[in-house]
C-alpha atoms as a PDB file:
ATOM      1  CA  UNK A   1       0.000   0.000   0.000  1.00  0.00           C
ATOM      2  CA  UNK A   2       1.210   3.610  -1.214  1.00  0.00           C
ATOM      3  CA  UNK A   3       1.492   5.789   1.962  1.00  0.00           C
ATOM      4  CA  UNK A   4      -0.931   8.468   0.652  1.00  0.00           C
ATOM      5  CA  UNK A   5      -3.104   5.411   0.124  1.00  0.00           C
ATOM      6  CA  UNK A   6      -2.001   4.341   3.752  1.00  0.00           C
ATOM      7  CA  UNK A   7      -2.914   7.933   5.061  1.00  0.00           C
ATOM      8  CA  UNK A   8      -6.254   8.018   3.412  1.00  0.00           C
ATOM      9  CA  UNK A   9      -7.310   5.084   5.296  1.00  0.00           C
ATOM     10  CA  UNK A  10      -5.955   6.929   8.859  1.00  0.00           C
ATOM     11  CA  UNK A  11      -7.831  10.166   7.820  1.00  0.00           C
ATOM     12  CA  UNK A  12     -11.058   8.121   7.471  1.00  0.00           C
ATOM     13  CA  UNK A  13     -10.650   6.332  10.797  1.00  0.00           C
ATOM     14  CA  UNK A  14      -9.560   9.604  12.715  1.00  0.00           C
ATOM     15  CA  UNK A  15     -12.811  11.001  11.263  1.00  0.00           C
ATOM     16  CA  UNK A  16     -14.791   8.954  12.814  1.00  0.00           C
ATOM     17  CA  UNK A  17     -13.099   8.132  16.080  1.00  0.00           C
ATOM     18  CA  UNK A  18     -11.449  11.493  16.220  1.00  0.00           C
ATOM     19  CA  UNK A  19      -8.674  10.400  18.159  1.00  0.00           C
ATOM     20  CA  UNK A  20      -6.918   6.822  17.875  1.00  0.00           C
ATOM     21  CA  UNK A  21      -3.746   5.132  19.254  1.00  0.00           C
ATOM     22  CA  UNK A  22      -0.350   3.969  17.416  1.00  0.00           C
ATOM     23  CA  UNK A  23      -1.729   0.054  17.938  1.00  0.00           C
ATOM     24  CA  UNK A  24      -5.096   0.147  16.704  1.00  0.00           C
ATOM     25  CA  UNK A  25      -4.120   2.208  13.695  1.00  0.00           C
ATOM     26  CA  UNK A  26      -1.378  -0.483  12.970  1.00  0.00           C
ATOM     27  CA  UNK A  27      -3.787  -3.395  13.441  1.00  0.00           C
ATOM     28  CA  UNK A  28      -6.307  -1.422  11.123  1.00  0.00           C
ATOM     29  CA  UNK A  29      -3.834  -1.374   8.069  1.00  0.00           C
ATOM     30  CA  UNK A  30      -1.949  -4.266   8.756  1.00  0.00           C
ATOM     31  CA  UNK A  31       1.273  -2.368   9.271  1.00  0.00           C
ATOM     32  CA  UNK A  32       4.049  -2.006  11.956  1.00  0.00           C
ATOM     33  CA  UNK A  33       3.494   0.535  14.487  1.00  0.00           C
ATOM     34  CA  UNK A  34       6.706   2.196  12.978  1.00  0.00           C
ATOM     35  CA  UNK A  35       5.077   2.742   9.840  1.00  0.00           C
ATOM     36  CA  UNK A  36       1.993   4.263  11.326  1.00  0.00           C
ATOM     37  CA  UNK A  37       4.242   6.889  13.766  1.00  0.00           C
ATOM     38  CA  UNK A  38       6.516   7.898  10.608  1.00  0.00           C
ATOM     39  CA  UNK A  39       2.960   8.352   8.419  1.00  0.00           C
ATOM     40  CA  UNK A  40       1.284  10.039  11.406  1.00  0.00           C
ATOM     41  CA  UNK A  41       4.641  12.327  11.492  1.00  0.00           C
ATOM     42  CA  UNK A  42       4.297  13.289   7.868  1.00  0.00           C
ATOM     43  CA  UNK A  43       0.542  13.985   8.414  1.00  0.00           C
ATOM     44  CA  UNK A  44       1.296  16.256  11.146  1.00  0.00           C
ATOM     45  CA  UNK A  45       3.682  18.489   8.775  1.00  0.00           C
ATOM     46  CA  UNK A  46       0.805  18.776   6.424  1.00  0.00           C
ATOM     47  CA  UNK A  47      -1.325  20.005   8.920  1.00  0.00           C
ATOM     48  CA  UNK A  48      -4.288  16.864   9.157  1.00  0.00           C
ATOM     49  CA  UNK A  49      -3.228  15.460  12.470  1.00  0.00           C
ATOM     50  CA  UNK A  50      -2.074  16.476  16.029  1.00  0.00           C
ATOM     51  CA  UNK A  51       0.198  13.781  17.463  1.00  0.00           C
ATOM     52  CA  UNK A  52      -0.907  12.922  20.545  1.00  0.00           C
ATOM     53  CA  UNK A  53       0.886  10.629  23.690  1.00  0.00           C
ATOM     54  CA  UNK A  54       0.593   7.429  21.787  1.00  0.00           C
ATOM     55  CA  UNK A  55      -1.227   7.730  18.988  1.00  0.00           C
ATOM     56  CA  UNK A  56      -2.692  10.868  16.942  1.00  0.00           C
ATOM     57  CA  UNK A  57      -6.377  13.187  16.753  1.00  0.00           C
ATOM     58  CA  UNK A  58      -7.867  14.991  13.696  1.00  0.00           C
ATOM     59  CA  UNK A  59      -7.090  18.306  13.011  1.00  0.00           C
ATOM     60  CA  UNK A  60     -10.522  20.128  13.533  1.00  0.00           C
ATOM     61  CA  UNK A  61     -10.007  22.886  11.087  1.00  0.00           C
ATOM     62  CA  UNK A  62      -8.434  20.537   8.328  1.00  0.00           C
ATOM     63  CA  UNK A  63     -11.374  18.249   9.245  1.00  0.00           C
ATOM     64  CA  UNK A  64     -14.160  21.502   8.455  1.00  0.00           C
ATOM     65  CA  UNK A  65     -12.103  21.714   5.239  1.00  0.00           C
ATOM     66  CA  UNK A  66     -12.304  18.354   3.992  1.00  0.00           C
ATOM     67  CA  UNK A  67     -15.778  17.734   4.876  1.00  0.00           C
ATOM     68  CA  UNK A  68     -18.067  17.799   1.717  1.00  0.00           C
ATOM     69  CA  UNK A  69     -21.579  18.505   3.916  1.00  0.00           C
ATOM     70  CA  UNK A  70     -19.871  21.306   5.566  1.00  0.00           C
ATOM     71  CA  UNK A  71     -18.789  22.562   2.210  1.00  0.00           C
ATOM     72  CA  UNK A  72     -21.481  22.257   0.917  1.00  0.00           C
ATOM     73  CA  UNK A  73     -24.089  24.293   3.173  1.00  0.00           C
ATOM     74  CA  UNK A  74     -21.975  27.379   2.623  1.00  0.00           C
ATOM     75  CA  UNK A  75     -23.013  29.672   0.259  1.00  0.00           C
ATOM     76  CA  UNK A  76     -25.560  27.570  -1.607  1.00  0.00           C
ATOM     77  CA  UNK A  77     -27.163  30.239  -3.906  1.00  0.00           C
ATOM     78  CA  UNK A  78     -23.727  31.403  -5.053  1.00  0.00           C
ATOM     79  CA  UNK A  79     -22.534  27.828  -5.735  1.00  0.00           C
ATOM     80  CA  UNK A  80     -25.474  27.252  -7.514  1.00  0.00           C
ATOM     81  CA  UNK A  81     -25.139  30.178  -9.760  1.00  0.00           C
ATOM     82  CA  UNK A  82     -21.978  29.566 -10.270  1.00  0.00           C
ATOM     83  CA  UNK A  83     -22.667  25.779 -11.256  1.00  0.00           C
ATOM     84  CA  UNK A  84     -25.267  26.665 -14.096  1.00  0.00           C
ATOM     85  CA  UNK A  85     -22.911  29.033 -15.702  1.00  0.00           C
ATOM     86  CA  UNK A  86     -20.430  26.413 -15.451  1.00  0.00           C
ATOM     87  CA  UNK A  87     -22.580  23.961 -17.278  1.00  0.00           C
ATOM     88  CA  UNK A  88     -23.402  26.184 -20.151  1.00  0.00           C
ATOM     89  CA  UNK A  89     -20.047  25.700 -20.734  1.00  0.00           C
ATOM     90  CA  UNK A  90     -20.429  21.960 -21.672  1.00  0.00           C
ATOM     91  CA  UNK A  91     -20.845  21.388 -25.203  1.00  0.00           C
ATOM     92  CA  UNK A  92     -22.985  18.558 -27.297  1.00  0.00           C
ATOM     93  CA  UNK A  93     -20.292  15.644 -27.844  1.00  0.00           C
ATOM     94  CA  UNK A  94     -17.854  16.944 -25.134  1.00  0.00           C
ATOM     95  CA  UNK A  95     -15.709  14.979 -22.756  1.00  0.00           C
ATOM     96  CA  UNK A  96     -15.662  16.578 -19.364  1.00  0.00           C
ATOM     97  CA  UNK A  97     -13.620  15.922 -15.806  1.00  0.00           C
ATOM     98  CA  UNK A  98     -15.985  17.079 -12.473  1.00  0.00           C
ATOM     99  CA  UNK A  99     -13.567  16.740  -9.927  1.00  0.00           C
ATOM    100  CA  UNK A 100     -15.100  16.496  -6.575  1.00  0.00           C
ATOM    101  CA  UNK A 101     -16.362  19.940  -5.405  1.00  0.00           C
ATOM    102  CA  UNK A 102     -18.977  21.348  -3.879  1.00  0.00           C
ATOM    103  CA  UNK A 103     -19.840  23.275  -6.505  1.00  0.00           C
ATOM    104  CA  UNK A 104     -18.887  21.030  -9.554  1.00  0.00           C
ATOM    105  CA  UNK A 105     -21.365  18.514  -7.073  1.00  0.00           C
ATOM    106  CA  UNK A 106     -23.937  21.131  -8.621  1.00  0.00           C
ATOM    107  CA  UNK A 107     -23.474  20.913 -12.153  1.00  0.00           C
ATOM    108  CA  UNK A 108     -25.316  17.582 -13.473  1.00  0.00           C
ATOM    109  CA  UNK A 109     -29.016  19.218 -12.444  1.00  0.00           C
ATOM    110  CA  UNK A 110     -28.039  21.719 -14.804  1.00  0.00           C
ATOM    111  CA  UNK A 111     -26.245  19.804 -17.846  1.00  0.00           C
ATOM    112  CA  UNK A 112     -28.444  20.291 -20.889  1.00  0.00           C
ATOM    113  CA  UNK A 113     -25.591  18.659 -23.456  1.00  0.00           C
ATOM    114  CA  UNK A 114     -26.333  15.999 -25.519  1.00  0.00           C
ATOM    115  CA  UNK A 115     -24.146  12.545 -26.013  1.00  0.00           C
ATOM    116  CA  UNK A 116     -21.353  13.724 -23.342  1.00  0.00           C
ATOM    117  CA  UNK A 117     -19.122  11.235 -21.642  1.00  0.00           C
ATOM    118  CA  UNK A 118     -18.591  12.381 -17.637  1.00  0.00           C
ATOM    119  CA  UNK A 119     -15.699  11.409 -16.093  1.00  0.00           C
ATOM    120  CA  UNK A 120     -15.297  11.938 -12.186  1.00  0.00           C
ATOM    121  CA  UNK A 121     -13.731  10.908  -8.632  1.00  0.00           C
ATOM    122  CA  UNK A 122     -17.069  12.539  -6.980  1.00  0.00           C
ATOM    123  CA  UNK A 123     -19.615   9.642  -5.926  1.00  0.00           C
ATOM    124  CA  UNK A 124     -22.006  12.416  -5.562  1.00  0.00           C
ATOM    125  CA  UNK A 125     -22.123  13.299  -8.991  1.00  0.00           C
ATOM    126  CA  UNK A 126     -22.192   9.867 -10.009  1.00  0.00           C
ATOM    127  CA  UNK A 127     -24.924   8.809  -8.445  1.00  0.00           C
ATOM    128  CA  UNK A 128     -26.357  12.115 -10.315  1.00  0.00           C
ATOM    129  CA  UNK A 129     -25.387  10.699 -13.784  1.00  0.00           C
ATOM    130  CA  UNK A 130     -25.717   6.877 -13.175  1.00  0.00           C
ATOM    131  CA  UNK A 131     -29.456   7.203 -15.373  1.00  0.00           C
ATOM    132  CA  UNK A 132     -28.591  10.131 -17.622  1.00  0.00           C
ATOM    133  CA  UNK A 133     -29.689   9.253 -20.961  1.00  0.00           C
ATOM    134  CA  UNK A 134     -27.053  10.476 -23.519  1.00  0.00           C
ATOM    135  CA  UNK A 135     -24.171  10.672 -20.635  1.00  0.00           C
ATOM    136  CA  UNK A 136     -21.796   8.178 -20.731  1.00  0.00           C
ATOM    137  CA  UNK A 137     -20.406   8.363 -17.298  1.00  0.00           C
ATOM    138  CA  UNK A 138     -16.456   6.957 -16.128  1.00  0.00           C
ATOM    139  CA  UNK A 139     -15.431   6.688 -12.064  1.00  0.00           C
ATOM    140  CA  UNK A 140     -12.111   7.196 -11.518  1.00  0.00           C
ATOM    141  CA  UNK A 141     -10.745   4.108  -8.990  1.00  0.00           C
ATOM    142  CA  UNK A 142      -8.633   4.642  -5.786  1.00  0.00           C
ATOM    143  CA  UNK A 143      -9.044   5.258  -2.080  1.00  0.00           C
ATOM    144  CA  UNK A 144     -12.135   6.640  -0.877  1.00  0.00           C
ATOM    145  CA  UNK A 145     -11.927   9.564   1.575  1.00  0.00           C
ATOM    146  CA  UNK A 146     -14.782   9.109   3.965  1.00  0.00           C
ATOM    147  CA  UNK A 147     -15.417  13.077   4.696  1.00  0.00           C
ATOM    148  CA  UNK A 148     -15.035  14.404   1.462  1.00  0.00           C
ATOM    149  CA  UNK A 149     -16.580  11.570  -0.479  1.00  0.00           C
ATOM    150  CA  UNK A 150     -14.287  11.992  -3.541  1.00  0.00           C
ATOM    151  CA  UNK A 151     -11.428   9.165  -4.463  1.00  0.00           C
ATOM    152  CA  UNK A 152      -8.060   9.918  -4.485  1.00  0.00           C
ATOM    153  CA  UNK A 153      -4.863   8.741  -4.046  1.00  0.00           C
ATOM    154  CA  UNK A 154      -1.785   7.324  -6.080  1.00  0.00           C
ATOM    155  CA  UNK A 155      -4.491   5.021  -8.471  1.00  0.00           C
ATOM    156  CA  UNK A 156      -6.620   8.042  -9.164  1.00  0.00           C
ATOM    157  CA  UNK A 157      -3.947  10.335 -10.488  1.00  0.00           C
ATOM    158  CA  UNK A 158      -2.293   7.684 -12.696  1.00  0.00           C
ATOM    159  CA  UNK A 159      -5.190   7.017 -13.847  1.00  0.00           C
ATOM    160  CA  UNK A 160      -6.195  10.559 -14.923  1.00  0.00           C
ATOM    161  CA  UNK A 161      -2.492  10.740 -16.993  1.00  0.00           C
ATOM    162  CA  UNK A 162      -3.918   7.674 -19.038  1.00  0.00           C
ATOM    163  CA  UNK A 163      -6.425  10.219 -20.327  1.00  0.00           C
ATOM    164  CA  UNK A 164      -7.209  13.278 -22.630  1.00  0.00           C
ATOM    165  CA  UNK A 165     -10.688  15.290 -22.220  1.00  0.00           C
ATOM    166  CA  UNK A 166     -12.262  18.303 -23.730  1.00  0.00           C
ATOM    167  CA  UNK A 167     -12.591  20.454 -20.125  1.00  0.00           C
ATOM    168  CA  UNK A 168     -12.295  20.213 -16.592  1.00  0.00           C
ATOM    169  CA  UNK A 169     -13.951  21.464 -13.491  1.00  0.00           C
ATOM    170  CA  UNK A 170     -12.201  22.015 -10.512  1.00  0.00           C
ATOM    171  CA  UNK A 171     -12.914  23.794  -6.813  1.00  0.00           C
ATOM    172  CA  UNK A 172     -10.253  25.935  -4.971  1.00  0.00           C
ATOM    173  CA  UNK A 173      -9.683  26.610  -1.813  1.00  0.00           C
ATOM    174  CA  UNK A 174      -7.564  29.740  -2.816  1.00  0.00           C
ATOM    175  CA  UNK A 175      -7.300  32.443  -5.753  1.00  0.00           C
ATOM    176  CA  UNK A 176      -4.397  34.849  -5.448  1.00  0.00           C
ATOM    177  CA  UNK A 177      -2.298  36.783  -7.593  1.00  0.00           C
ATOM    178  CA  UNK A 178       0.750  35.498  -6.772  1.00  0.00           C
ATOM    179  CA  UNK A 179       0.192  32.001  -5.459  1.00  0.00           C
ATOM    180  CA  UNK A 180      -1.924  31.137  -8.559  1.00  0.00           C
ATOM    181  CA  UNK A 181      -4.582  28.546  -7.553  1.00  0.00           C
ATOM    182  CA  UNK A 182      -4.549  26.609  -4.304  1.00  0.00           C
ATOM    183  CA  UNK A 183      -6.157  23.691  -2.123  1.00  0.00           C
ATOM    184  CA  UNK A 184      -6.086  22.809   1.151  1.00  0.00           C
ATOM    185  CA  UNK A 185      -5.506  19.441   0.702  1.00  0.00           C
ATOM    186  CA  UNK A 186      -2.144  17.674  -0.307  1.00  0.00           C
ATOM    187  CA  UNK A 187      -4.235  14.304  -0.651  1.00  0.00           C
ATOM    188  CA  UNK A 188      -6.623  16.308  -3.231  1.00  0.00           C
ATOM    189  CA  UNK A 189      -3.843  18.384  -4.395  1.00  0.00           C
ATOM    190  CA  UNK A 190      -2.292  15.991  -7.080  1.00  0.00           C
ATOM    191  CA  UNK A 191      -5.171  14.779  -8.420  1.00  0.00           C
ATOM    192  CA  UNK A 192      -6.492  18.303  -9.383  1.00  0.00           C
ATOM    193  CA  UNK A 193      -3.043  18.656 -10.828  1.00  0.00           C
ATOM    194  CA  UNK A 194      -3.163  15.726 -12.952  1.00  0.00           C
ATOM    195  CA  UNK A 195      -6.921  16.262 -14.021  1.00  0.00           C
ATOM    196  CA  UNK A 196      -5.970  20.410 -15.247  1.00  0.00           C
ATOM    197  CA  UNK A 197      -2.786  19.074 -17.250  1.00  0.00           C
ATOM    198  CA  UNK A 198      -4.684  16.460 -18.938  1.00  0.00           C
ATOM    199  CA  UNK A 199      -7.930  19.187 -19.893  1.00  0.00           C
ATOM    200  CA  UNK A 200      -7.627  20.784 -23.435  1.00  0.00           C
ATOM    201  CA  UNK A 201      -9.721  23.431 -21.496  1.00  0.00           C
ATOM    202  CA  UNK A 202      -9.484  23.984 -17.996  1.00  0.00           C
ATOM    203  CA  UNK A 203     -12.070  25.304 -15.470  1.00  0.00           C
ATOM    204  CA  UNK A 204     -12.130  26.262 -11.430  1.00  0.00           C
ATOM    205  CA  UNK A 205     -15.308  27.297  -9.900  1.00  0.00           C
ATOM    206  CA  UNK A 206     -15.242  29.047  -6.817  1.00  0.00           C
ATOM    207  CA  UNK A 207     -17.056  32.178  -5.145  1.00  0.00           C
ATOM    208  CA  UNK A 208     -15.638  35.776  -4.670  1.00  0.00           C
ATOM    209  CA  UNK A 209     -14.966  34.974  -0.998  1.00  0.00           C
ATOM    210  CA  UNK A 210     -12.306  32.606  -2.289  1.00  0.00           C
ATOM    211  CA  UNK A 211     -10.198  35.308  -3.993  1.00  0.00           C
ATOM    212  CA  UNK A 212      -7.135  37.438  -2.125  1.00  0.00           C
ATOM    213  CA  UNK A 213      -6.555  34.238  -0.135  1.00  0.00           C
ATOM    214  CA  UNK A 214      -3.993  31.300  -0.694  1.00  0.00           C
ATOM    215  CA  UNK A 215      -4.017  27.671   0.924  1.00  0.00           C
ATOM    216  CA  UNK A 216      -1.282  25.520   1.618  1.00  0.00           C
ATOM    217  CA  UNK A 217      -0.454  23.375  -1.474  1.00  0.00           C
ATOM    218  CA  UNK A 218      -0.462  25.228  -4.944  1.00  0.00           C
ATOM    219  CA  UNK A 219      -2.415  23.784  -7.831  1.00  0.00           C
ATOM    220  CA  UNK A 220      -1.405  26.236 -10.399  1.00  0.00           C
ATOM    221  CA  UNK A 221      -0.614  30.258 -11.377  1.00  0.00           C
ATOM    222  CA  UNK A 222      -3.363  31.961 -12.551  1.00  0.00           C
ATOM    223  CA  UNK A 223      -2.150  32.598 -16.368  1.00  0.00           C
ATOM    224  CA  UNK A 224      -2.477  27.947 -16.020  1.00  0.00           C
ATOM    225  CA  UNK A 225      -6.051  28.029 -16.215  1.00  0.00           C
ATOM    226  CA  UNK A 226      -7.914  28.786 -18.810  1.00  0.00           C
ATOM    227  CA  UNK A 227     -11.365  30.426 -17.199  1.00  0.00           C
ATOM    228  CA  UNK A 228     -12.303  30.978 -13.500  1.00  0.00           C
ATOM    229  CA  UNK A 229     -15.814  31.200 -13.247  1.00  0.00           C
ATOM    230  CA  UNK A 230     -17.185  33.218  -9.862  1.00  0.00           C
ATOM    231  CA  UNK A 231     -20.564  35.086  -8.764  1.00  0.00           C
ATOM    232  CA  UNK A 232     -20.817  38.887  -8.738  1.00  0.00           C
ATOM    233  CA  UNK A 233     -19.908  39.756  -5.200  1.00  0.00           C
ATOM    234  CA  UNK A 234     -15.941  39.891  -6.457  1.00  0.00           C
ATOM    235  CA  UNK A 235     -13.884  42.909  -5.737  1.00  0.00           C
ATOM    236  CA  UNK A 236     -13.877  45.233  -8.952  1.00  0.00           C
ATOM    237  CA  UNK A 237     -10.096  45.413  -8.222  1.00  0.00           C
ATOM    238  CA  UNK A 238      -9.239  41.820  -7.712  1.00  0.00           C
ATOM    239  CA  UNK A 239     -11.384  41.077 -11.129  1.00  0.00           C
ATOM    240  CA  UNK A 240      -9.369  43.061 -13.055  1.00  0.00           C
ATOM    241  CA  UNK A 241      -6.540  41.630 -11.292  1.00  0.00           C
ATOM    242  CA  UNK A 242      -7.520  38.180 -12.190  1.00  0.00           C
ATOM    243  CA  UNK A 243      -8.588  39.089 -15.590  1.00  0.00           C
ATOM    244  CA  UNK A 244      -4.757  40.713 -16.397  1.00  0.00           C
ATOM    245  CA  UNK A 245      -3.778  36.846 -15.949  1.00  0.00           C
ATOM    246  CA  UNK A 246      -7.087  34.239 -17.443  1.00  0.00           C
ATOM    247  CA  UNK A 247     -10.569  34.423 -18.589  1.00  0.00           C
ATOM    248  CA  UNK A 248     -13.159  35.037 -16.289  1.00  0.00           C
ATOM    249  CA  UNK A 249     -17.036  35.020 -15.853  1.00  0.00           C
ATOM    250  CA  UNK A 250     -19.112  35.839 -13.661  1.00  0.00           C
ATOM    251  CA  UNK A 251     -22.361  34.313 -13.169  1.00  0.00           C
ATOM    252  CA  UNK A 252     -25.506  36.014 -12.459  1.00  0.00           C
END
């Protein structure tokens, strides 16, 4: 087992149990206890656990962030706005990427495209598709992480450099200037950077609250992407910042 694969598995237990010692964790995976204290190390320098006497606890704030039904009650008019302008976007014949977002979670109740292949790591928006007439549908394979119900790890991302697509949808923790494009995640982080660079056309959805701010791992500069789409509560000055560097639109 890959040790993002391996860390997957601890995020999902800690989720649940919130706090868990060295032993159990071991037992769990099947792993020495060594192996689970140097992981649980490397998780604490990326911010998802605490280390604790003996074992390890969740990181509440990294915990908030990974958690797709906390996600997803924030802001639900804006994402929703911001999803239908998104799937105008899709085009009869295309082949689209909806990584796991809550606001790419959004977009199937809005896809009016005809004979469109899906492709996605979100179980939410395949259970959206699974009966779509003229929507071929692909699920990306790999570790499934409990709280944010998407699939990542190692399996996901080579399987996403296997493939070419028309466009891909993304969600962002962070839009800055500088920084470019950023997540909070480092398990989520490489598989949004293998689904942009495979994506003819690429796409991140996020709201105006999102922009002047950065998060830990970087996804991509600005000038990377090829449209940010965003409702109209954005900063007139941070638009035209934004615009200087990739397309953007703004949905009603």
């Amino acid at each position: 087992m890959f040790e993002e694969e391996r860390q997957i598995r601890i995020m999902n237990e800690l989720s649940e149990q919130r706090t868990m010692l060295v032993g159990d964790l071991a037992a769990i995976l099947g792993v020495s206890p060594s192996t689970v204290r140097r992981d649980l190390s490397s998780m604490e320098e990326k911010g998802l656990v605490k280390r604790t006497h003996g074992g390890a606890m969740i990181v509440e704030e990294t915990d908030a962030s990974l958690s797709y039904a906390v996600r997803s009650a924030h802001n639900v008019k804006l994402k929703a706005a911001i999803a239908r302008c998104a799937a105008a976007q899709v085009e009869d014949g295309d082949v689209v990427l909806l990584n796991s977002s809550s606001i790419t979670s959004l977009m199937p109740r809005y896809l009016s495209a005809k004979n469109i292949t899906v492709i996605t790591n979100a179980l939410d928006i395949a259970q959206q598709l699974k009966d779509r007439s003229s929507c071929v549908l692909i699920l990306l394979g790999g570790m499934y992480l409990k709280n944010a119900q998407t699939i990542e790890g190692p399996s996901t991302v080579n399987q996403l450099l296997t493939m070419k697509y028309d466009k891909v949808f993304i969600g962002a923790n962070g839009v800055d200037l500088d920084f470019g494009l950023s997540t909070a995640s480092e398990l989520e982080a490489a598989t949004k950077i293998a689904a942009i660079g495979q994506a003819k056309e690429s796409f991140c959805l996020c709201e105006h609250t999102k922009f002047g701010r950065s998060a830990l791992y970087k996804l991509c500069p600005l000038g990377a992407i090829h449209c940010i789409i965003t409702d109209d509560g954005l900063d007139p000055a941070l638009r035209a910042g934004v615009e200087a560097h990739t397309r953007l639109l703004i949905a009603k």
